[in-house]
N, C-alpha and C. Protein backbone atom coordinates (compact mmCIF):
# COMPACT_ATOMS: atom_id res chain seq x y z
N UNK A 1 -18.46 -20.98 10.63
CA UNK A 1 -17.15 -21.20 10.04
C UNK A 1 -16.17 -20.14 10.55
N UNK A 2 -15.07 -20.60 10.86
CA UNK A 2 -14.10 -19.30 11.47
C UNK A 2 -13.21 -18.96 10.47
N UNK A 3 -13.05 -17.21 10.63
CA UNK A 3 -12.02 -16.93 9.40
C UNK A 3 -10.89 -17.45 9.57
N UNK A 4 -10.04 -17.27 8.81
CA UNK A 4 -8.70 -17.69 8.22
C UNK A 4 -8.11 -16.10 8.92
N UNK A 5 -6.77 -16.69 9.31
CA UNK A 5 -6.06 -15.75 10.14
C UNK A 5 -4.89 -16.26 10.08
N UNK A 6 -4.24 -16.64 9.68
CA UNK A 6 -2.70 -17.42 9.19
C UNK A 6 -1.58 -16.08 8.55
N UNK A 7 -0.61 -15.88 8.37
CA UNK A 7 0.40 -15.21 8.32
C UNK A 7 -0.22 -14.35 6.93
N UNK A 8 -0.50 -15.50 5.83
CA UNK A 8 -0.67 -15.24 4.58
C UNK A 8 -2.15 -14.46 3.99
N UNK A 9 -2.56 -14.80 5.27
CA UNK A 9 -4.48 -14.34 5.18
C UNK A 9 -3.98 -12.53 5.49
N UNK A 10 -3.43 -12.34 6.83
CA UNK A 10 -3.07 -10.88 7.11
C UNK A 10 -2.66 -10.22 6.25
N UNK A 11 -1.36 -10.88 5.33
CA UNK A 11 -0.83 -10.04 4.65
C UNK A 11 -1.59 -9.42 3.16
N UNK A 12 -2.38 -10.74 2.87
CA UNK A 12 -3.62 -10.39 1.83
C UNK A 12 -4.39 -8.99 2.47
N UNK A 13 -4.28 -9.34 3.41
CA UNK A 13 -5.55 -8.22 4.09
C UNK A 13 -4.82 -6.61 4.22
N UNK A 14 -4.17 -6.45 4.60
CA UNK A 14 -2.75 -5.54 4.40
C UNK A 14 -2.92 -4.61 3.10
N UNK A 15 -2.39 -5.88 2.33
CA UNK A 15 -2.25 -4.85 0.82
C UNK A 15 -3.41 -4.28 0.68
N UNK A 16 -4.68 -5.38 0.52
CA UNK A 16 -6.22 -4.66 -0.07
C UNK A 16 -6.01 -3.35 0.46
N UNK A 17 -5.97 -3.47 1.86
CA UNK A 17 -6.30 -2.12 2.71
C UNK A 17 -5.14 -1.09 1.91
N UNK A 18 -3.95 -1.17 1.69
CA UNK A 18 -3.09 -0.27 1.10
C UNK A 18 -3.27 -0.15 -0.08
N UNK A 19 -3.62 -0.80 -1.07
CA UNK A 19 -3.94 -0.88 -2.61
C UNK A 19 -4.90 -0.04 -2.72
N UNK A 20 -6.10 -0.12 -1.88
CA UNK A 20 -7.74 0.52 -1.81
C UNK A 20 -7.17 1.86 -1.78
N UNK A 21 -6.13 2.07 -0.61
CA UNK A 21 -6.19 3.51 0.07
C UNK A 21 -4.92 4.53 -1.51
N UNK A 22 -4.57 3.82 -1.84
CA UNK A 22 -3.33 4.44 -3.02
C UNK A 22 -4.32 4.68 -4.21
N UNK A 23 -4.98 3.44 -4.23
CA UNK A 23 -6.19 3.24 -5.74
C UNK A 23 -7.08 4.68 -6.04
N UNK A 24 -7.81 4.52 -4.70
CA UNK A 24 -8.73 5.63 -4.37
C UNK A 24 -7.89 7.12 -4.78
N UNK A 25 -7.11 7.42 -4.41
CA UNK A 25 -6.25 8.57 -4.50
C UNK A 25 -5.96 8.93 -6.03
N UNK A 26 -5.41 7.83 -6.64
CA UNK A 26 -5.00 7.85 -7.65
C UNK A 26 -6.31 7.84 -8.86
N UNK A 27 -7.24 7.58 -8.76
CA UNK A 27 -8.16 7.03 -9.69
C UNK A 27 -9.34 8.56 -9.39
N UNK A 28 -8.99 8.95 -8.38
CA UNK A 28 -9.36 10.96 -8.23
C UNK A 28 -8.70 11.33 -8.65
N UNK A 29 -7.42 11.34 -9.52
CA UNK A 29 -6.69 12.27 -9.90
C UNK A 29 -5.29 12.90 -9.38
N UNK A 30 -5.11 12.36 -8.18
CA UNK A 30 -3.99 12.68 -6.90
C UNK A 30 -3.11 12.03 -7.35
N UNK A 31 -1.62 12.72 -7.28
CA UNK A 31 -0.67 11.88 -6.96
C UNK A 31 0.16 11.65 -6.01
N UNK A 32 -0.16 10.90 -5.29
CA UNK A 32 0.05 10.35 -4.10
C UNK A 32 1.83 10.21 -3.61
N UNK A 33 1.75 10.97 -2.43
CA UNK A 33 3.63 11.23 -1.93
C UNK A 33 3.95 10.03 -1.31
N UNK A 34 5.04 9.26 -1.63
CA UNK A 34 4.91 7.61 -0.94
C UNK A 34 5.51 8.10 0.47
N UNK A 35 6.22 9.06 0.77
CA UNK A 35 6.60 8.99 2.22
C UNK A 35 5.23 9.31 3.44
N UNK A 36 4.62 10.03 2.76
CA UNK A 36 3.11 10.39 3.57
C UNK A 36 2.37 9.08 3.74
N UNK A 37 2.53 8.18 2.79
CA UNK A 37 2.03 7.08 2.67
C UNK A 37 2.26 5.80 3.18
N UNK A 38 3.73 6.03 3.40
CA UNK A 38 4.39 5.17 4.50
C UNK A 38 4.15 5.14 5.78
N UNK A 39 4.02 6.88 6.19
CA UNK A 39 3.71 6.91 7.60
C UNK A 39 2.20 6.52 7.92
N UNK A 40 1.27 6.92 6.90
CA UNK A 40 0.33 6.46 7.03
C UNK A 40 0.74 5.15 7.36
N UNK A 41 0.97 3.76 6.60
CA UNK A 41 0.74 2.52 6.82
C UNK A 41 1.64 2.44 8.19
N UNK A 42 2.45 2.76 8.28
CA UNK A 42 3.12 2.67 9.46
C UNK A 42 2.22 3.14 11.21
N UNK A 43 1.31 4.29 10.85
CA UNK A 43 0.61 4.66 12.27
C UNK A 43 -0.63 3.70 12.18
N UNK A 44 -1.32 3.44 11.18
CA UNK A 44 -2.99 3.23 10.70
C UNK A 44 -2.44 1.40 10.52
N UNK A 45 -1.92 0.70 10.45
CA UNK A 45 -1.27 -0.92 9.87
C UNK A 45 -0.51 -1.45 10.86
N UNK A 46 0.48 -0.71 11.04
CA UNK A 46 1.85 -1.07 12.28
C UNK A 46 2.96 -1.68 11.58
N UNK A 47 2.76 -1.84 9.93
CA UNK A 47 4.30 -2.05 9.59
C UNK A 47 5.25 -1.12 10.23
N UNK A 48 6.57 -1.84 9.81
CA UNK A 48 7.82 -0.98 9.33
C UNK A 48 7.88 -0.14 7.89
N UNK A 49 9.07 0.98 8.22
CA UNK A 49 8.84 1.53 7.11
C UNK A 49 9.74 0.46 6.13
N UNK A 50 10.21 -0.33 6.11
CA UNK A 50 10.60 -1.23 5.62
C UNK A 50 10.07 -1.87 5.16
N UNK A 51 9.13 -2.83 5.49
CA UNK A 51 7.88 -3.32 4.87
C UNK A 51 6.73 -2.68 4.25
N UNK A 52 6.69 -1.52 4.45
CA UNK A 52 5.59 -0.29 4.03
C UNK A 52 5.83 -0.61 2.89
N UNK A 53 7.57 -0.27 2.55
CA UNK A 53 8.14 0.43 0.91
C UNK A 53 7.57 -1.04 0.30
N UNK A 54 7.77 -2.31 0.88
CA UNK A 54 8.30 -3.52 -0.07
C UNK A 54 7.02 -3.75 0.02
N UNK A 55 5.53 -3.30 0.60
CA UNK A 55 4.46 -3.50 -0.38
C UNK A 55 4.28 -3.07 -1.03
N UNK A 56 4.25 -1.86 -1.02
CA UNK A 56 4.08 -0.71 -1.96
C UNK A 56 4.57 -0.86 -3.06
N UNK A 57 6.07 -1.11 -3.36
CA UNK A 57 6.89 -1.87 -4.35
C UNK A 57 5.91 -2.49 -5.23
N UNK A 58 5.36 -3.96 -4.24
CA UNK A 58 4.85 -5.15 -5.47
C UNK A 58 3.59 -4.56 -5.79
N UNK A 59 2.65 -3.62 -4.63
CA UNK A 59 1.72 -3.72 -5.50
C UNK A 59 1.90 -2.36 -6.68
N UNK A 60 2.72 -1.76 -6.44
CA UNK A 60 3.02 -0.93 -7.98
C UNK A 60 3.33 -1.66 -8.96
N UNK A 61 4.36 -2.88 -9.00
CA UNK A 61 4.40 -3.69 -10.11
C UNK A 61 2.96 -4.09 -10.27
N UNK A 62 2.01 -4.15 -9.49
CA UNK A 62 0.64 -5.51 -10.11
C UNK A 62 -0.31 -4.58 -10.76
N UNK A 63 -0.19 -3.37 -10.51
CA UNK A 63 -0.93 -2.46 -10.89
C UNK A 63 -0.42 -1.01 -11.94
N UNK A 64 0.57 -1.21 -12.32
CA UNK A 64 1.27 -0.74 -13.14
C UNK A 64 1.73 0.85 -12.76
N UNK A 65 1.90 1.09 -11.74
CA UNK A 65 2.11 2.48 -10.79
C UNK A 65 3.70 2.87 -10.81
N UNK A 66 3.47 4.34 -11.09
CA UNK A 66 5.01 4.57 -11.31
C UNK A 66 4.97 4.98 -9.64
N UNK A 67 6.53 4.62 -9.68
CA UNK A 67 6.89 5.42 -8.15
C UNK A 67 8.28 6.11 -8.88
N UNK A 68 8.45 7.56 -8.78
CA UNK A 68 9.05 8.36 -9.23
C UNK A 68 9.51 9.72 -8.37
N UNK A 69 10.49 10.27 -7.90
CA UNK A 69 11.12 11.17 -7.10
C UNK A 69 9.81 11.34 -6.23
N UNK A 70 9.94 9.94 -4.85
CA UNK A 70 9.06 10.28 -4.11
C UNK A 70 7.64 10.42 -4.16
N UNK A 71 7.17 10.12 -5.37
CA UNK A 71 5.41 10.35 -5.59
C UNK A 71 5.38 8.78 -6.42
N UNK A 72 3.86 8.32 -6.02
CA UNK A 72 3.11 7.35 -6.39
C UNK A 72 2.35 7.79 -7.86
N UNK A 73 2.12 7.64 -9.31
CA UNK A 73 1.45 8.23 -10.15
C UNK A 73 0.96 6.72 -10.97
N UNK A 74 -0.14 7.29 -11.80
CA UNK A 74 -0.48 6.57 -12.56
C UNK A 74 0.39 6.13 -13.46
């Protein structure tokens, strides 16, 4: 069976990978700097930092994450 690779499959795949990498951080105790975090997704993903922020965005709404002067927190 061949995977699914369609626009909507990537972008699923995307967040996990960014959700995992913020989750992990946060669930040690870290609070995570979103600009460090951008560049991360930006060198390690190949978004824009444009698209970086506007995942980051929803998945803070899905997961109830403050984003506050620059830092990611529980």
């Amino acid at each position: 069976m061949r995977e699914r690779r369609d626009g909507g499959w990537v972008k699923q795949q995307r967040m996990n990978l960014i959700a995992a990498k913020i989750s992990k951080a946060l669930n040690e105790g870290a609070i995570v700097d979103l600009e460090k975090t951008v560049a991360w997704i930006e060198i390690n993903i190949g978004l824009t930092e444009k698209r970086a922020l506007s995942y980051i965005e929803k998945l803070a709404i899905s997961f109830d994450w403050k984003i506050e002067n620059g830092l990611i927190s529980i």
